[in-house]
C-alpha atoms as a PDB file:
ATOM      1  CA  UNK A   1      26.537   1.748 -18.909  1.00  0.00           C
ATOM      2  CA  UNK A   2      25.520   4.600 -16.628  1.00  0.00           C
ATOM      3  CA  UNK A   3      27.596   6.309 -14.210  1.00  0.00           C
ATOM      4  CA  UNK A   4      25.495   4.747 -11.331  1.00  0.00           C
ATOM      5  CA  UNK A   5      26.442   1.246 -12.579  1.00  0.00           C
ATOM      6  CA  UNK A   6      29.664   1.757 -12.669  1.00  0.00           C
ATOM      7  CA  UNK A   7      29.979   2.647  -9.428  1.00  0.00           C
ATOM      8  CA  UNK A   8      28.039  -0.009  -8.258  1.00  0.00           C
ATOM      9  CA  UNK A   9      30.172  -2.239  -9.815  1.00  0.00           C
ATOM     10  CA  UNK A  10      33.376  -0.560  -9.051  1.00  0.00           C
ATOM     11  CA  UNK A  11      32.488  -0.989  -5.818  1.00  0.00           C
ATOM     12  CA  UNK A  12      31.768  -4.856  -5.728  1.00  0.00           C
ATOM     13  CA  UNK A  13      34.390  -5.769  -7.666  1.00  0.00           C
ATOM     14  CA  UNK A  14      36.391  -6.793  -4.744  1.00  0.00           C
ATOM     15  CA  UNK A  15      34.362  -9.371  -3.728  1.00  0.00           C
ATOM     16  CA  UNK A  16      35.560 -12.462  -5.739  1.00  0.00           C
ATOM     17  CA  UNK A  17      33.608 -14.854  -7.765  1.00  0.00           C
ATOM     18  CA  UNK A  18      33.553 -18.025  -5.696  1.00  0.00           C
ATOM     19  CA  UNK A  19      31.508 -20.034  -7.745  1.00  0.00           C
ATOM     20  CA  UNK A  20      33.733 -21.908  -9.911  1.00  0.00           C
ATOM     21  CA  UNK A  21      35.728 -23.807  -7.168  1.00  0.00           C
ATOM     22  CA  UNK A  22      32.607 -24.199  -4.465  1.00  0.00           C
ATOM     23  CA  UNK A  23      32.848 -27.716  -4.866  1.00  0.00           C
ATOM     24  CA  UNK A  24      36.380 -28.109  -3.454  1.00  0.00           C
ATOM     25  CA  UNK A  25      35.821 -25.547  -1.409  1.00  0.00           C
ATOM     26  CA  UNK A  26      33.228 -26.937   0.555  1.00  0.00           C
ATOM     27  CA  UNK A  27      35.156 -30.149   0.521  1.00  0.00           C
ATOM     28  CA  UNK A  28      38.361 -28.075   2.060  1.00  0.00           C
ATOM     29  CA  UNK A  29      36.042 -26.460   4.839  1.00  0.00           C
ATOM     30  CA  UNK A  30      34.291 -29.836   5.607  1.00  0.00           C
ATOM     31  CA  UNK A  31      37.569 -31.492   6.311  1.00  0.00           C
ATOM     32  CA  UNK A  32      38.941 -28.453   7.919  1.00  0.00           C
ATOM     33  CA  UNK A  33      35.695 -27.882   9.871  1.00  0.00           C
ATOM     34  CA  UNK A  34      35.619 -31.749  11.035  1.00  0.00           C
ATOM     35  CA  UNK A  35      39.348 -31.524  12.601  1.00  0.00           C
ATOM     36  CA  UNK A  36      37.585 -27.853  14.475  1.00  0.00           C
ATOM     37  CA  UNK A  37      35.138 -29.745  15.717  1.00  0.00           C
ATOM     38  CA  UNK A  38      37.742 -32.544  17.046  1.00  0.00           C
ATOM     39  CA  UNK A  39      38.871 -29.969  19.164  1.00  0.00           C
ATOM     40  CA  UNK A  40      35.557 -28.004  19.764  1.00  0.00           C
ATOM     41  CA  UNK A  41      34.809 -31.334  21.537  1.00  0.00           C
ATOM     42  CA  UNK A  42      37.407 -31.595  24.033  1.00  0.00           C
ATOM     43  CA  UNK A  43      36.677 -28.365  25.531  1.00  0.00           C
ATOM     44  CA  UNK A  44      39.293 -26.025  23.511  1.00  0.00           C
ATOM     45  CA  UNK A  45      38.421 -22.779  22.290  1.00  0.00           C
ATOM     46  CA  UNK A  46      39.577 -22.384  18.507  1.00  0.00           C
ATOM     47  CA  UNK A  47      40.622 -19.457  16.075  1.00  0.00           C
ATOM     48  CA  UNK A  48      38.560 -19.583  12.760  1.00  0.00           C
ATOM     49  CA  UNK A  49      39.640 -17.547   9.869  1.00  0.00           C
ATOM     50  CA  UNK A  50      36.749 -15.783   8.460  1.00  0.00           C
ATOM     51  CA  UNK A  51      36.011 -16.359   5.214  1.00  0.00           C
ATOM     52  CA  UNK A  52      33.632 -14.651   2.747  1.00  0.00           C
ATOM     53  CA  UNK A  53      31.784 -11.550   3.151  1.00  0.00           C
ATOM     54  CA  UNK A  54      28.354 -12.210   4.725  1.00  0.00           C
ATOM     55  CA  UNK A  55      29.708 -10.696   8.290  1.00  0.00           C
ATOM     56  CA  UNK A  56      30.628  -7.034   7.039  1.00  0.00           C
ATOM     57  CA  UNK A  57      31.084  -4.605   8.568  1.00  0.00           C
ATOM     58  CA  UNK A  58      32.467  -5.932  11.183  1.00  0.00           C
ATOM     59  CA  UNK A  59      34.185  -9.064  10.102  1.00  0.00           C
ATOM     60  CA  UNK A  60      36.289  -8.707   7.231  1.00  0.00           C
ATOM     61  CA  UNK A  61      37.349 -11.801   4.114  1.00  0.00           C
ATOM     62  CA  UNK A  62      40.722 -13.374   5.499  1.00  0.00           C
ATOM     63  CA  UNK A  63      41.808 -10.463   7.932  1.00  0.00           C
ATOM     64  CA  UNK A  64      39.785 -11.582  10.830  1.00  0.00           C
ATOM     65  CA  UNK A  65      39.267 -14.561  12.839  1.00  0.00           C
ATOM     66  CA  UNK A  66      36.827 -15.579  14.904  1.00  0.00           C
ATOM     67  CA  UNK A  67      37.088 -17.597  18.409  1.00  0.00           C
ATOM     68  CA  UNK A  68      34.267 -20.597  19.048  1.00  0.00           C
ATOM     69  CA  UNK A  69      33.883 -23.037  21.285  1.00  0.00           C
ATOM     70  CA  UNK A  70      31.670 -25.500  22.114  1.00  0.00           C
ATOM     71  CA  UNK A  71      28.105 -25.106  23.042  1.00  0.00           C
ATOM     72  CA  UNK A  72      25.015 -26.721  24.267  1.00  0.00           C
ATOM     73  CA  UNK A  73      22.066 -26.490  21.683  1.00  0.00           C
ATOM     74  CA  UNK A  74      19.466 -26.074  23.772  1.00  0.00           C
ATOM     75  CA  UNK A  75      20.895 -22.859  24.914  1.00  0.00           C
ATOM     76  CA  UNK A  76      21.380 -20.966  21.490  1.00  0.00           C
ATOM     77  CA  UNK A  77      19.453 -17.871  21.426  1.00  0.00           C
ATOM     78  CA  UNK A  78      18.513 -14.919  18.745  1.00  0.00           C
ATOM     79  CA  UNK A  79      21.426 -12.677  17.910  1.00  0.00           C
ATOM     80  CA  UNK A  80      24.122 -15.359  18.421  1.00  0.00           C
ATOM     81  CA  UNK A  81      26.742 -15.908  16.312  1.00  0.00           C
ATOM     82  CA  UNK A  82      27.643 -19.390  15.501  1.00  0.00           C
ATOM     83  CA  UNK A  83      29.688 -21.781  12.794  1.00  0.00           C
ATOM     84  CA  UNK A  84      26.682 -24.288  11.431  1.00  0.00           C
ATOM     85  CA  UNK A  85      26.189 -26.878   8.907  1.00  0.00           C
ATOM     86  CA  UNK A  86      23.381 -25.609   6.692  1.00  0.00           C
ATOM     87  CA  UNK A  87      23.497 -28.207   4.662  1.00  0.00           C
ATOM     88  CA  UNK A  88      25.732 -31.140   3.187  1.00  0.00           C
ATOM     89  CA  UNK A  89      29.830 -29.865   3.768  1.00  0.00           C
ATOM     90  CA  UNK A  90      27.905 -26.318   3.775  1.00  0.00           C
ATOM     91  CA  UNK A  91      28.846 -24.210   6.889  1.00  0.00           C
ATOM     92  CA  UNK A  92      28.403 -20.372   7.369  1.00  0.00           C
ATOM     93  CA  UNK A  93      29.719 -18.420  10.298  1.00  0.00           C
ATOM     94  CA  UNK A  94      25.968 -16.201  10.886  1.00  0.00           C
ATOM     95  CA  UNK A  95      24.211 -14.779  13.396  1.00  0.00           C
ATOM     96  CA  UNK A  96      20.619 -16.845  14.390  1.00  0.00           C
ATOM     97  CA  UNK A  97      18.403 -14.048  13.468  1.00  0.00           C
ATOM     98  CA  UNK A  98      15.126 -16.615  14.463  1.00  0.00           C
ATOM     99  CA  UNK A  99      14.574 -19.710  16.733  1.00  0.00           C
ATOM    100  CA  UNK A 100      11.068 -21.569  16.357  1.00  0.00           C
ATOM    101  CA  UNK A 101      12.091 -24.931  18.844  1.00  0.00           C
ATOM    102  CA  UNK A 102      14.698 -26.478  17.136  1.00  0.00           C
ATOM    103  CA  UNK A 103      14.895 -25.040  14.025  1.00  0.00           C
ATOM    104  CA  UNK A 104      17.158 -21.905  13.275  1.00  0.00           C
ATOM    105  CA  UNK A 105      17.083 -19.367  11.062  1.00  0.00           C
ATOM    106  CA  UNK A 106      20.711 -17.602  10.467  1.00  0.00           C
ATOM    107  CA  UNK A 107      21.930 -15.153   8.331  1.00  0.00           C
ATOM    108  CA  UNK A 108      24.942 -12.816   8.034  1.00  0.00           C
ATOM    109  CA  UNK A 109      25.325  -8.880   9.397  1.00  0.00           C
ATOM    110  CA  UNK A 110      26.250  -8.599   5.802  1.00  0.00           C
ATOM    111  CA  UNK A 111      23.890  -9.630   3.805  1.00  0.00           C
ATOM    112  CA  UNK A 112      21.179  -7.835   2.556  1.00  0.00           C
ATOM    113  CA  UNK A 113      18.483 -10.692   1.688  1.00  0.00           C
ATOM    114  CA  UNK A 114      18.142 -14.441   1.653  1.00  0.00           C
ATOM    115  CA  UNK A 115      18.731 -16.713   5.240  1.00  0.00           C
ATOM    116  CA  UNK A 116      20.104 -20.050   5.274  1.00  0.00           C
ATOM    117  CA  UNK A 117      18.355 -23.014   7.726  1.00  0.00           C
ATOM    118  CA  UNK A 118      19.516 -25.613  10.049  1.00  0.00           C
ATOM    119  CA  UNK A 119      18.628 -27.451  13.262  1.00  0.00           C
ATOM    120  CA  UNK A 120      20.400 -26.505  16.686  1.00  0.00           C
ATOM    121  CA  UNK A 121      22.237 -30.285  16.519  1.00  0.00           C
ATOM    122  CA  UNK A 122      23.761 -28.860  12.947  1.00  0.00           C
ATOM    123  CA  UNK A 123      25.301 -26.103  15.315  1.00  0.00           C
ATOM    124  CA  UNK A 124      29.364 -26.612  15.561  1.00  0.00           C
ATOM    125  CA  UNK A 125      30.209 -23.737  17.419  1.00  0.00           C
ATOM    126  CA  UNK A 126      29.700 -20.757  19.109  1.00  0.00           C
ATOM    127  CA  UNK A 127      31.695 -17.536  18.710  1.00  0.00           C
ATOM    128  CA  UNK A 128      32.476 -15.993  21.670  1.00  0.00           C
ATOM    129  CA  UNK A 129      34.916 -13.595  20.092  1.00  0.00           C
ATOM    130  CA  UNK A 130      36.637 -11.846  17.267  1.00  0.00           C
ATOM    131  CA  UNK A 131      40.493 -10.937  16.200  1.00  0.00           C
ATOM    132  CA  UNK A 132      40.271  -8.083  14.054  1.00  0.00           C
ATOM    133  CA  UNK A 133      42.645  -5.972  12.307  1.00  0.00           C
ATOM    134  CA  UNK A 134      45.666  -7.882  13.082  1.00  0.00           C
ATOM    135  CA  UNK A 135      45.729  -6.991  16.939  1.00  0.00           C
ATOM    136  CA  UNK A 136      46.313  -9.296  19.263  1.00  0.00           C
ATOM    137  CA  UNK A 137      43.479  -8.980  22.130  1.00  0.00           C
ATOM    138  CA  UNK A 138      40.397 -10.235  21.010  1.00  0.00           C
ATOM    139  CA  UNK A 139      36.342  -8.399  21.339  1.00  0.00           C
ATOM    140  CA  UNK A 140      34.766 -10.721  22.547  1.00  0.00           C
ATOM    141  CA  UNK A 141      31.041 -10.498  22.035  1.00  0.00           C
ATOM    142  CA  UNK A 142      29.805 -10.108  25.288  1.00  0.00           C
ATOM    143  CA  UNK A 143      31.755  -6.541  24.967  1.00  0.00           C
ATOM    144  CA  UNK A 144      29.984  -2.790  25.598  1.00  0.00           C
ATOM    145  CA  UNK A 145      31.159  -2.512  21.678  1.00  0.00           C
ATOM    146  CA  UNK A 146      30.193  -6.072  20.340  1.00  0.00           C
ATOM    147  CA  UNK A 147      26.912  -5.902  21.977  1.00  0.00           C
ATOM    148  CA  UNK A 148      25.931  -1.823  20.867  1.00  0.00           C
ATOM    149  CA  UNK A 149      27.148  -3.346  17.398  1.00  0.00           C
ATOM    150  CA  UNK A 150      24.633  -5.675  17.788  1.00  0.00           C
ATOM    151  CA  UNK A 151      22.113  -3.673  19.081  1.00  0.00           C
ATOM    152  CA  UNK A 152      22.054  -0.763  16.717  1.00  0.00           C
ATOM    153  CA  UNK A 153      22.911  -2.975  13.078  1.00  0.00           C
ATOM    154  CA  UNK A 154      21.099  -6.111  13.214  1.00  0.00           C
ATOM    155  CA  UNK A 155      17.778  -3.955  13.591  1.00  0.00           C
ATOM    156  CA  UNK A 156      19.431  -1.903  10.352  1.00  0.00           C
ATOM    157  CA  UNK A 157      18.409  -4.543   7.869  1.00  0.00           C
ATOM    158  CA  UNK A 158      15.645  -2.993   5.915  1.00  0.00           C
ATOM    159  CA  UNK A 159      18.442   0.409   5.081  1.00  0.00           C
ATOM    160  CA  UNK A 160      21.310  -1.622   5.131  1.00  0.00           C
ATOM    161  CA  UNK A 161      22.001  -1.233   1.239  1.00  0.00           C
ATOM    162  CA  UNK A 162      22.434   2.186   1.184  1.00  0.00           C
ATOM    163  CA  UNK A 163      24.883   1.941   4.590  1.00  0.00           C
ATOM    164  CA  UNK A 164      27.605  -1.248   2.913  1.00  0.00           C
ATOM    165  CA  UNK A 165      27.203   0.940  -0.099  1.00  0.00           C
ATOM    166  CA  UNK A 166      28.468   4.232   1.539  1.00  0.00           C
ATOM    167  CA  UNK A 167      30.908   1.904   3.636  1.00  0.00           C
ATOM    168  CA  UNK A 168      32.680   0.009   0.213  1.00  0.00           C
ATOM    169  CA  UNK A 169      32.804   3.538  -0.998  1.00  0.00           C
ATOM    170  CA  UNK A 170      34.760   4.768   1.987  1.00  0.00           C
ATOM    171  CA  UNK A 171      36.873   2.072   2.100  1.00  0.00           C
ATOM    172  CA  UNK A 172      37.404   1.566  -1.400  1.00  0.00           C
ATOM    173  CA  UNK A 173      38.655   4.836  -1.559  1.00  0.00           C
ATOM    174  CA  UNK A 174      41.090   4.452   1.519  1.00  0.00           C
ATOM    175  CA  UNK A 175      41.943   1.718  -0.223  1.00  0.00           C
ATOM    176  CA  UNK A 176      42.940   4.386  -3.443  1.00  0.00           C
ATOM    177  CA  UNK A 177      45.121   6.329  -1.160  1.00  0.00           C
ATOM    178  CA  UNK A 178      45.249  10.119  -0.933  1.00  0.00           C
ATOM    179  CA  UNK A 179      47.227  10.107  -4.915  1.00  0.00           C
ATOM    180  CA  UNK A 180      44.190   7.952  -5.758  1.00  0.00           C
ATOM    181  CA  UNK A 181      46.920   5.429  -7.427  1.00  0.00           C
ATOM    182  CA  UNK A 182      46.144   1.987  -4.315  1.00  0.00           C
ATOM    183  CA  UNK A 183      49.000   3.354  -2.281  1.00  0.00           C
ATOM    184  CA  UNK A 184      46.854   3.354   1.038  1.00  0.00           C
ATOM    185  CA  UNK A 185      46.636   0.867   3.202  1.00  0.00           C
ATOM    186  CA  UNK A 186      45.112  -2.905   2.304  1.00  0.00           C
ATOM    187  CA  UNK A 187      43.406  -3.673   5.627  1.00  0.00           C
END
């Protein structure tokens, strides 16, 4: 194998395999998703850990959490982010990237190709937040930083490769430690 593949697979090793169990997985996140949306619907606002990598950079695989509550459909826009049933016990935590009527188009600040499609009454709820990196105060997304985030990455899509590539590098290697033996920091 080249040096180049090696690399590139060094660097997505850390993202697992979740194939094999996607079954009960999407049976553990419907259930999970329909007691949410119990709550969703009386008018609380409710922490969601994030799971999966489709929101990098900015949302990070069981670290962060993200805060939704409920929201009327017809006012869903482009360049919100919102927990949605894509398709039977399927649900994704994206950003709506396109909205023709009532149809959305979503797809995460992480991903480099491929959307996922659902109507706005498949909508469960809107984030209006993130907890990230263990702190306690939230960004919420109507933030100076959540909305220049916005505004500079979603645009990013067509170079994103090369900019999660540099970015698992740089972590990666934080990850490594300055002895290069894994003794820096997880998170």
């Amino acid at each position: 194998m080249s040096l180049r593949g090696k690399i590139r697979n060094w660097l997505n090793s850390e993202q697992p395999d979740y194939t094999a169990g996607k079954n009960v997985l999407s049976k553990q996140n419907a259930l999970y998703v329909a007691s949410l949306r119990t709550f969703i619907n009386e008018g609380r606002t409710v922490e969601f850990p994030v799971r999966g990598w489709s929101m990098r950079i900015f949302v990070e695989h069981e670290r962060d959490k993200a805060i939704l509550q409920a929201c009327k459909p017809e006012e869903l826009k482009r360049g919100d982010v919102v927990l949605a049933e894509v398709a039977k016990e399927h649900y994704v935590l994206h950003r709506i990237i396109k909205v023709e009527g009532d149809h959305l188009t979503l797809m995460g600040d992480g991903n480099l190709r491929g959307t996922e499609e659902c109507e706005r009454k498949d909508v469960v709820a809107l984030v209006i937040g993130f907890i990230r990196k263990g702190k306690t105060t939230p960004d919420y997304v109507t933030s100076r930083k959540w909305r220049w985030y916005s505004k500079v990455w979603v645009p990013l899509l067509p170079i994103r490769r090369p900019l999660i590539l540099g970015w698992r590098l740089i972590n990666r290697l934080r990850l490594l430690g300055p002895d290069g033996l894994g003794t820096g920091t997880d998170r």
